[in-house]
Protein backbone atom coordinates (compact mmCIF):
# COMPACT_ATOMS: atom_id res chain seq x y z
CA UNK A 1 20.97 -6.25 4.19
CA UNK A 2 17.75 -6.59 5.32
CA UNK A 3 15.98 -2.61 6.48
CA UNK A 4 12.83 -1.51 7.46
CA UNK A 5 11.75 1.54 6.35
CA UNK A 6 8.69 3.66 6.12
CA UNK A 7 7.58 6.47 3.00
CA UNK A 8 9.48 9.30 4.97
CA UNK A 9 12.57 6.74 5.59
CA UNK A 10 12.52 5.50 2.01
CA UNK A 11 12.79 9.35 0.61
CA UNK A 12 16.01 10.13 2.58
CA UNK A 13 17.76 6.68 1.44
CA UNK A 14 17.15 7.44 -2.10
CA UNK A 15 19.06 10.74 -1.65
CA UNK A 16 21.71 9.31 0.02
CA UNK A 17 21.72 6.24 -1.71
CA UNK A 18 22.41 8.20 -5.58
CA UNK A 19 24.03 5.80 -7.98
CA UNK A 20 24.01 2.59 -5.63
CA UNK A 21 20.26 1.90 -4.98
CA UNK A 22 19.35 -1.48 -3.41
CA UNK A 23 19.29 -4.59 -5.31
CA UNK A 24 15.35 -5.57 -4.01
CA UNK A 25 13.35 -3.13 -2.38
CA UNK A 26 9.83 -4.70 -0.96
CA UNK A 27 6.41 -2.52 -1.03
CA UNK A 28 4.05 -3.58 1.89
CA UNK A 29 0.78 -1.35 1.74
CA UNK A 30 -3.50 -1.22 0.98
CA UNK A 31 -3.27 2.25 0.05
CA UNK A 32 -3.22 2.80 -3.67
CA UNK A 33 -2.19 6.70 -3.21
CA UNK A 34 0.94 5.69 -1.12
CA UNK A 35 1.41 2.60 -2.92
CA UNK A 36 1.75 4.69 -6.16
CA UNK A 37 3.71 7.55 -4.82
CA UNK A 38 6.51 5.09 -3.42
CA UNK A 39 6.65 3.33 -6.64
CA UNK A 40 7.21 6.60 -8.50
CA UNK A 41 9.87 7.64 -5.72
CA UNK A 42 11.87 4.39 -6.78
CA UNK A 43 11.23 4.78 -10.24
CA UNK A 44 12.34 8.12 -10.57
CA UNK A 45 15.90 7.27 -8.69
CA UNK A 46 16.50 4.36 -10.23
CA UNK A 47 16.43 6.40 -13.56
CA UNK A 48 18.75 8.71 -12.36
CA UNK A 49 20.79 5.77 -11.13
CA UNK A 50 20.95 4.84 -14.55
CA UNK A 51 18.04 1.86 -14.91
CA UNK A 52 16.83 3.05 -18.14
CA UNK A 53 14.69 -0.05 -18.75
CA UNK A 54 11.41 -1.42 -16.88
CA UNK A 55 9.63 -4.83 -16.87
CA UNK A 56 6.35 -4.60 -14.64
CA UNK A 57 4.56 -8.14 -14.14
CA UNK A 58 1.49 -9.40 -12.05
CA UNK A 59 1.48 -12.38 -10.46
CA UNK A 60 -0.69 -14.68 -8.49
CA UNK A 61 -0.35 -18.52 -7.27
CA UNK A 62 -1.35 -19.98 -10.97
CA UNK A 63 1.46 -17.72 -12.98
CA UNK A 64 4.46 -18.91 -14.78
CA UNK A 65 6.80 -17.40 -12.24
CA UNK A 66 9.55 -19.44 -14.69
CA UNK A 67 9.61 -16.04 -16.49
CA UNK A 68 10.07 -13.86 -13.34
CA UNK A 69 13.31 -15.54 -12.36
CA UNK A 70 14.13 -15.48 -16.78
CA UNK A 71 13.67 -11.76 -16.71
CA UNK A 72 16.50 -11.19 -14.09
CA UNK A 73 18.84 -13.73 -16.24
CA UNK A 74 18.20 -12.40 -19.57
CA UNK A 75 21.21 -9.45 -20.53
CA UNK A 76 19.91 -6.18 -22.40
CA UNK A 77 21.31 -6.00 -26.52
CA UNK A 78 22.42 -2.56 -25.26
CA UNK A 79 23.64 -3.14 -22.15
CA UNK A 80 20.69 -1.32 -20.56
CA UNK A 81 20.06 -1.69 -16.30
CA UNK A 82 16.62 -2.12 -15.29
CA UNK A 83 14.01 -2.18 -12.79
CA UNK A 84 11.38 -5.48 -12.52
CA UNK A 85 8.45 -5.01 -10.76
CA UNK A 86 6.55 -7.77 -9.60
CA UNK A 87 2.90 -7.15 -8.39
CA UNK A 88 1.40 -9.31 -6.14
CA UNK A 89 -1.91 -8.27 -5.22
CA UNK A 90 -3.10 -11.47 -3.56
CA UNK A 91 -0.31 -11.64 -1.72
CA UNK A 92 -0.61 -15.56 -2.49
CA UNK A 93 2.19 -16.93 -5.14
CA UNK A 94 2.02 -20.46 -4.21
CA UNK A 95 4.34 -23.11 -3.88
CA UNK A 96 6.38 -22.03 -7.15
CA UNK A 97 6.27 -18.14 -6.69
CA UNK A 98 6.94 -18.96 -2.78
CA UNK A 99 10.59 -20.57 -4.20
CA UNK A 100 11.02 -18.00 -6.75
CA UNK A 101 11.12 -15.23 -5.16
CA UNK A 102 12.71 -16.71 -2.35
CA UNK A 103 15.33 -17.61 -4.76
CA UNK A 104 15.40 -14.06 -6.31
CA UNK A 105 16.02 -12.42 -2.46
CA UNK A 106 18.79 -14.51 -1.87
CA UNK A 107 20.46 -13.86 -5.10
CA UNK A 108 19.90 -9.97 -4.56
CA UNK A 109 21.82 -10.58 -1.28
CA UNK A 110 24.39 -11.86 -3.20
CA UNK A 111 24.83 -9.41 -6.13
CA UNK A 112 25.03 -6.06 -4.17
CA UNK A 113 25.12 -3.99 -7.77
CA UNK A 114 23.28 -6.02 -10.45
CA UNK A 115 21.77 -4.84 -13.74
CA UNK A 116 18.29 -5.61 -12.00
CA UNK A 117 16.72 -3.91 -9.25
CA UNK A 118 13.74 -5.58 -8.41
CA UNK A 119 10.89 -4.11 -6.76
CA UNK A 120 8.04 -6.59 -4.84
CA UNK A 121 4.30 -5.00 -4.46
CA UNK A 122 2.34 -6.92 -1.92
CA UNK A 123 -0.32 -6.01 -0.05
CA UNK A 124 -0.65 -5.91 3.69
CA UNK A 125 0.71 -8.76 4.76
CA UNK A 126 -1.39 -10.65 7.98
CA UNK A 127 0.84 -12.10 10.26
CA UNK A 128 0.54 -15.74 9.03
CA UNK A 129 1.72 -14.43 5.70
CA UNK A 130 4.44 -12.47 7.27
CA UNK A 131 5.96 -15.43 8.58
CA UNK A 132 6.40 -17.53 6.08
CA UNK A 133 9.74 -18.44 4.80
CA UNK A 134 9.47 -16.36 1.13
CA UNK A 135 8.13 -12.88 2.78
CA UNK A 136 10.98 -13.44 5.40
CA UNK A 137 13.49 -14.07 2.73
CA UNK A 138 11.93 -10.56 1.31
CA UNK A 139 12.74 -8.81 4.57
CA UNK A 140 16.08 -10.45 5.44
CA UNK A 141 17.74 -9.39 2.48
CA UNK A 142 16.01 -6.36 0.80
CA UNK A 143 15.01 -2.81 1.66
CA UNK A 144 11.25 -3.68 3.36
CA UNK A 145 8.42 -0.66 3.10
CA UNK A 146 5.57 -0.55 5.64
CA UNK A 147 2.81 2.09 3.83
CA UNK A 148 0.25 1.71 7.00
CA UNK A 149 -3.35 2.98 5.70
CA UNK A 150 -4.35 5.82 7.43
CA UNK A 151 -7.01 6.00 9.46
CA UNK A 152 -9.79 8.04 9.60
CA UNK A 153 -8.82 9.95 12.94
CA UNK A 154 -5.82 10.83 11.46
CA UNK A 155 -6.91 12.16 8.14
CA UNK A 156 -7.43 15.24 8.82
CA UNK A 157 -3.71 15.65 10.53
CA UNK A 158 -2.54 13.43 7.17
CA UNK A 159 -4.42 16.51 5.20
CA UNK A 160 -2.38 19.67 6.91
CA UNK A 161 0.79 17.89 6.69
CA UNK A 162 0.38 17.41 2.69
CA UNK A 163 -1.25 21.34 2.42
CA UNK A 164 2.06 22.04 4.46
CA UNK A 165 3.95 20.47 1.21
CA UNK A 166 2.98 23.13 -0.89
CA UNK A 167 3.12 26.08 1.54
CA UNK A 168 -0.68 26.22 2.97
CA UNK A 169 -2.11 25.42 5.89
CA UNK A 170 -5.92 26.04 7.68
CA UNK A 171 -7.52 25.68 10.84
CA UNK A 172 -8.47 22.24 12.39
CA UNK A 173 -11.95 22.25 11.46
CA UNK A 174 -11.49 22.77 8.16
CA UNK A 175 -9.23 19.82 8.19
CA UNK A 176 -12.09 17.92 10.07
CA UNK A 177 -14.68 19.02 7.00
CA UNK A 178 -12.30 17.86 4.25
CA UNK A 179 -11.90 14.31 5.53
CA UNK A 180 -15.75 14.01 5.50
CA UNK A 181 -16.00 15.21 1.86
CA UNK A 182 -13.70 12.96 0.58
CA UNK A 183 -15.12 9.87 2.62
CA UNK A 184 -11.38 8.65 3.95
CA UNK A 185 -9.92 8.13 0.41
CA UNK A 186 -6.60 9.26 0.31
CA UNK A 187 -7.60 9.50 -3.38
CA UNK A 188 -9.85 11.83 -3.02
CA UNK A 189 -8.18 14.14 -0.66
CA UNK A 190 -5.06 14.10 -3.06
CA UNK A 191 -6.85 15.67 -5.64
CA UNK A 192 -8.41 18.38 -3.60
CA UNK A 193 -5.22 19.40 -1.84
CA UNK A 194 -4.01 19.63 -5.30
CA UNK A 195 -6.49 21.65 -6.39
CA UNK A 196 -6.11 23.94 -3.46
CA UNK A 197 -2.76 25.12 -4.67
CA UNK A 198 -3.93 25.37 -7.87
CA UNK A 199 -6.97 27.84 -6.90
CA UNK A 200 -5.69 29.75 -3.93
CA UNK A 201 -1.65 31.38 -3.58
CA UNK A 202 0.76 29.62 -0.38
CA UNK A 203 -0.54 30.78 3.17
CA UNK A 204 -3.57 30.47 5.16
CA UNK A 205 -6.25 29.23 3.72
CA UNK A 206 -9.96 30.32 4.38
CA UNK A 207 -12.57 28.04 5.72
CA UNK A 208 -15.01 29.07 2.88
CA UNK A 209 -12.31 29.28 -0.05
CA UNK A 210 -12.13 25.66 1.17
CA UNK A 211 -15.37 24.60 0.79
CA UNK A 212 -15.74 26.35 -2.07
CA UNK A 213 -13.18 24.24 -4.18
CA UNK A 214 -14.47 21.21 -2.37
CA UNK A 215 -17.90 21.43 -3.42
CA UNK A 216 -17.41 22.63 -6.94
CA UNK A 217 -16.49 19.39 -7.58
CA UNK A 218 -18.07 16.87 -5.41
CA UNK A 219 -16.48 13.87 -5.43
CA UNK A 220 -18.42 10.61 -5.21
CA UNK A 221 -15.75 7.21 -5.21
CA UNK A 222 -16.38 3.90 -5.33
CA UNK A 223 -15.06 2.98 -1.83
CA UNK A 224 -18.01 5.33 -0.35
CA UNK A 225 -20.68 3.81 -2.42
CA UNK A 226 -19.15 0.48 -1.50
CA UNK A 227 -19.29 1.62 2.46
CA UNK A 228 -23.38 3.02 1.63
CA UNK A 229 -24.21 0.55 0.69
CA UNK A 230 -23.17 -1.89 3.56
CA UNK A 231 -23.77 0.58 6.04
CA UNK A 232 -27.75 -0.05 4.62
CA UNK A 233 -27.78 3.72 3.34
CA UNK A 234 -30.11 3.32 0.74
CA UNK A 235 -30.85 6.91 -0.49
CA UNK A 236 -26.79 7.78 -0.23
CA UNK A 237 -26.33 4.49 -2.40
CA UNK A 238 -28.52 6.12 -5.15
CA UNK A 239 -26.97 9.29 -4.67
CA UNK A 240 -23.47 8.18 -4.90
CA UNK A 241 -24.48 6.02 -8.06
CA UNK A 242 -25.75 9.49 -9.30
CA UNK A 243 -22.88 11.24 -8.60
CA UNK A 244 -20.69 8.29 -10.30
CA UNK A 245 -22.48 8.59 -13.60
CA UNK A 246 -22.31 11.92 -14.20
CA UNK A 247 -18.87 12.29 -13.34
CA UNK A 248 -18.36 10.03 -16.49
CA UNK A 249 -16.77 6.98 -13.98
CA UNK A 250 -16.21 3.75 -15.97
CA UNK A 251 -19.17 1.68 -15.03
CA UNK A 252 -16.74 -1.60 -14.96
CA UNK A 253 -14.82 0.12 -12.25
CA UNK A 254 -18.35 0.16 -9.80
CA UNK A 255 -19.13 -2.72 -10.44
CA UNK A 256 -15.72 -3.96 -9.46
CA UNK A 257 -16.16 -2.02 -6.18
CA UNK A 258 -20.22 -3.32 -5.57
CA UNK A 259 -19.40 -7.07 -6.97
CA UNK A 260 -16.73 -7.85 -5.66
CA UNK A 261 -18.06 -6.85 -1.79
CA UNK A 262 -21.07 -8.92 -2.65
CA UNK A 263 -18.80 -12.13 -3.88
CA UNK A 264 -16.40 -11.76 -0.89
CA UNK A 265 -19.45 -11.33 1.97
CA UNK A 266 -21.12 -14.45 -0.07
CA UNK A 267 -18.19 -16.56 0.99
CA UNK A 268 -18.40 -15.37 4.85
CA UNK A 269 -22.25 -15.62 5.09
CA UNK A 270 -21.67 -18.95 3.58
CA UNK A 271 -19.17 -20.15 6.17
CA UNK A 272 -21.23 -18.18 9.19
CA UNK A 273 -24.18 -20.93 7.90
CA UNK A 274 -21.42 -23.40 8.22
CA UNK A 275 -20.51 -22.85 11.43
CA UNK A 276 -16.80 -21.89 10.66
CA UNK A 277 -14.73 -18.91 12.29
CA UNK A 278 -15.54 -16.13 10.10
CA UNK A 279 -13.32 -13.84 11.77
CA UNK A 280 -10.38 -15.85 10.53
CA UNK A 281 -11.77 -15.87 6.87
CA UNK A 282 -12.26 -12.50 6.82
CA UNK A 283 -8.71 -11.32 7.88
CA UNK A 284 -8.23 -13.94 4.77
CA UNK A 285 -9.97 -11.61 2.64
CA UNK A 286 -8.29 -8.39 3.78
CA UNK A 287 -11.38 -7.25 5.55
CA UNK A 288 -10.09 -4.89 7.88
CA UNK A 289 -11.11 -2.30 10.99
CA UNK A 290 -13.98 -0.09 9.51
CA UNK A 291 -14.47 -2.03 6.77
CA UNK A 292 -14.77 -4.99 8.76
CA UNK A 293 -18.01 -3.28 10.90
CA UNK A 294 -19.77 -2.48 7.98
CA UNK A 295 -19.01 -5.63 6.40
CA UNK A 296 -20.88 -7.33 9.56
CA UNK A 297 -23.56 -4.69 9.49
CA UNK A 298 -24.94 -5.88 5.95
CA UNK A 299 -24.08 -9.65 6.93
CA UNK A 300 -25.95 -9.27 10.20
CA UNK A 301 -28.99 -7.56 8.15
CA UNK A 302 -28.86 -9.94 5.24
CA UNK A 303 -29.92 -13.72 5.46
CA UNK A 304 -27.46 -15.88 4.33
CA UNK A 305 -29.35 -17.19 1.21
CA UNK A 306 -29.85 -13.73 -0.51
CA UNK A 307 -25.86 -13.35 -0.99
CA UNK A 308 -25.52 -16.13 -3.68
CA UNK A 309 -28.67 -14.49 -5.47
CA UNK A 310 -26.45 -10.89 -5.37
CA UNK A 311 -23.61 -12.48 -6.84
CA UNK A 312 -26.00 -13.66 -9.79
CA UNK A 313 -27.10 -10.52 -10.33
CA UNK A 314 -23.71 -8.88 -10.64
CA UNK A 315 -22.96 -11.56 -12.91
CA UNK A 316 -25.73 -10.46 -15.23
CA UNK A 317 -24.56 -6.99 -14.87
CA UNK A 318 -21.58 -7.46 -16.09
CA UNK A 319 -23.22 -8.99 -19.13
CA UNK A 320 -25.07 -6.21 -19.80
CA UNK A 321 -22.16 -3.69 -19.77
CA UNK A 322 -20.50 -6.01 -22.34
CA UNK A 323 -23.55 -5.11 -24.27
CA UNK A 324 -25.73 -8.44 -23.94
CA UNK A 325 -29.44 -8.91 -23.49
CA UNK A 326 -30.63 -9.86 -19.85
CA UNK A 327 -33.74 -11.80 -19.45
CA UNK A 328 -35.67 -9.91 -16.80
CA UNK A 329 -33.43 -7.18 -16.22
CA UNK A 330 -33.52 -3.78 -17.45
CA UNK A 331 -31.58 -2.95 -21.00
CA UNK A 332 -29.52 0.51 -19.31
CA UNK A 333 -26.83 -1.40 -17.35
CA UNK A 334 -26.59 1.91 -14.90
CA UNK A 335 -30.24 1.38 -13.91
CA UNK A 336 -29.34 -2.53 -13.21
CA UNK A 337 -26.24 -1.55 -11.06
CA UNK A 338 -28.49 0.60 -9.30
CA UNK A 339 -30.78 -2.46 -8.49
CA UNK A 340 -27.74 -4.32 -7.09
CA UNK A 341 -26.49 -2.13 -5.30
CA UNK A 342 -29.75 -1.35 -3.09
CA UNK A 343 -29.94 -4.90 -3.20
CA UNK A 344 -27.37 -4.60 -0.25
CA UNK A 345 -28.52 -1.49 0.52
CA UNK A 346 -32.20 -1.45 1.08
CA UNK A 347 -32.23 -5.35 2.38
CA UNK A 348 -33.50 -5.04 5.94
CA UNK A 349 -34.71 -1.91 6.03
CA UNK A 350 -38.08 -2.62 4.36
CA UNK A 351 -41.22 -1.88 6.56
């Protein structure tokens, strides 16, 4: 049964497809926007395919996978068909969730119309990964969807196509001005094309009603104040962090975004010391293209000994969001994650 398929593909099965949906359809993506939009797009025909029921569980190599494989064996009271989604965002199960959910492809293969339709969320999957025998029991027997990130040069094409959705369109520099206001996060330029139909009627759009909307509401994520700050952008760090606060943004969620970076470069300025192929470790980490040359920017301006220092300092962030007294650092926790973050930032580029 086994079919590859990207977004586009995946759209026109579920028309055709109606009533008899796959048994296991497999999400491979990095992009949260596309990742979410498929998963709605399956959602939304298996409920008209009559799966009235949903079980969502995440999973990693230390969970009880036991009650993966129980929640495809247990029957509904009411007879009820339903949809379990199992996220994997490590794309590591382990030895158990290997067998499981080779175990659960194979018995998909079998059961061609079964009261379960399960749906796998990994991330991108490195080749390694790709190979091994549970991800190839995934793409032998189940309905397999590739959700490539886009990249930058083809944002702004990625942008016309999705104004062309809802009936506008505008010239290529426009295009080219968007992508650099929302920073390459799909995101980002979601919600603007959204609220370009919202603010203007179908039809060509104007270069300056553009910019208009756009800068109304600037938008400052945590993936660009992540990139800032390894790029060694000091004053667009602080401006970002700026931004961040006053658009109300959960202070957990930045320092999820700062943090982890700082944890994950640790590890590879640890092993650089060490001698060890760093390239290889960071493809481990899902350290990728641009991300990649900015991640080696910061490394190559940071000495290795100031990373596990960061990572202490994070720590004690954290502690003071959760509303705990810091020796030595500074009681308003948005001030602190300031610090941190210029930490990265400003290292290097001291006279």
């Amino acid at each position: 049964m086994g079919q590859q398929l990207d977004a586009d593909r995946l759209a026109d099965h579920l028309q055709r497809a109606g009533q008899s949906l796959a048994p296991l359809y497999v999400l491979s993506g990095d992009e949260p926007l596309l990742v979410i939009e498929t998963t709605d797009a399956l959602r939304a025909a298996a409920r008209q395919a009559g799966y009235t029921d949903r079980t969502s569980m995440i999973m990693d190599a230390r969970s009880d996978w036991s009650a993966v494989f129980a929640a495809t064996q247990s029957v509904s009271l009411f007879g009820d068909r339903r949809i379990l989604e199992i996220k994997l965002p490590t794309g590591k199960p382990g030895k158990t969730g290997a067998d499981t959910l080779t175990k659960l492809a194979t018995q998909a293969a079998a059961q061609p119309d079964p009261d379960t339709m399960i749906v796998v969320a990994l991330p991108r999957l490195d080749k390694a990964t790709r190979d091994t025998k549970w991800a190839q029991a995934l793409a032998q027997n189940g309905i397999m969807v590739e959700l490539p990130a886009i990249e930058r040069g083809r944002l702004p094409a990625w942008i016309g196509a999705r104004l062309a959705r809802q009936n506008q369109r505008t010239d290529s520099t426009t295009l080219q001005w968007i992508a650099d206001k929302v920073e390459g996060n799909l995101l980002a330029a979601h919600q603007e094309i959204q609220k370009l139909a919202l603010l203007y009627p179908e039809g060509q759009l104007a270069a300056e009603d553009v910019e208009r909307a756009v800068l109304n509401v600037a938008r400052y994520d945590v993936f660009g104040l992540r990139d800032a700050m390894l790029a060694g952008d000091a004053s667009r760090t602080v401006r970002m962090l700026e931004g961040l606060r006053a658009e109300g943004e959960a202070l957990p969620l930045v320092l999820w975004a700062v943090g982890d970076e700082i944890r994950l470069l640790a590890r590879v300025a640890e092993a650089r010391a060490n001698g060890q192929d760093t390239g290889a470790l960071m493809r481990r980490l899902r350290i990728f293209g641009a991300h990649e040359k900015l991640a080696l920017q910061a490394l190559g301006r940071i000495p290795a000994k100031a990373w596990p220092v960061a990572v202490q300092h994070a720590h004690e962030v954290d502690r003071l969001i959760k509303g705990l007294t810091v020796p030595g650092r500074l009681s308003d926790p948005w001030e602190e994650m300031t610090r941190l973050a210029l930490r990265v930032a400003a290292a290097g580029r001291r006279a």
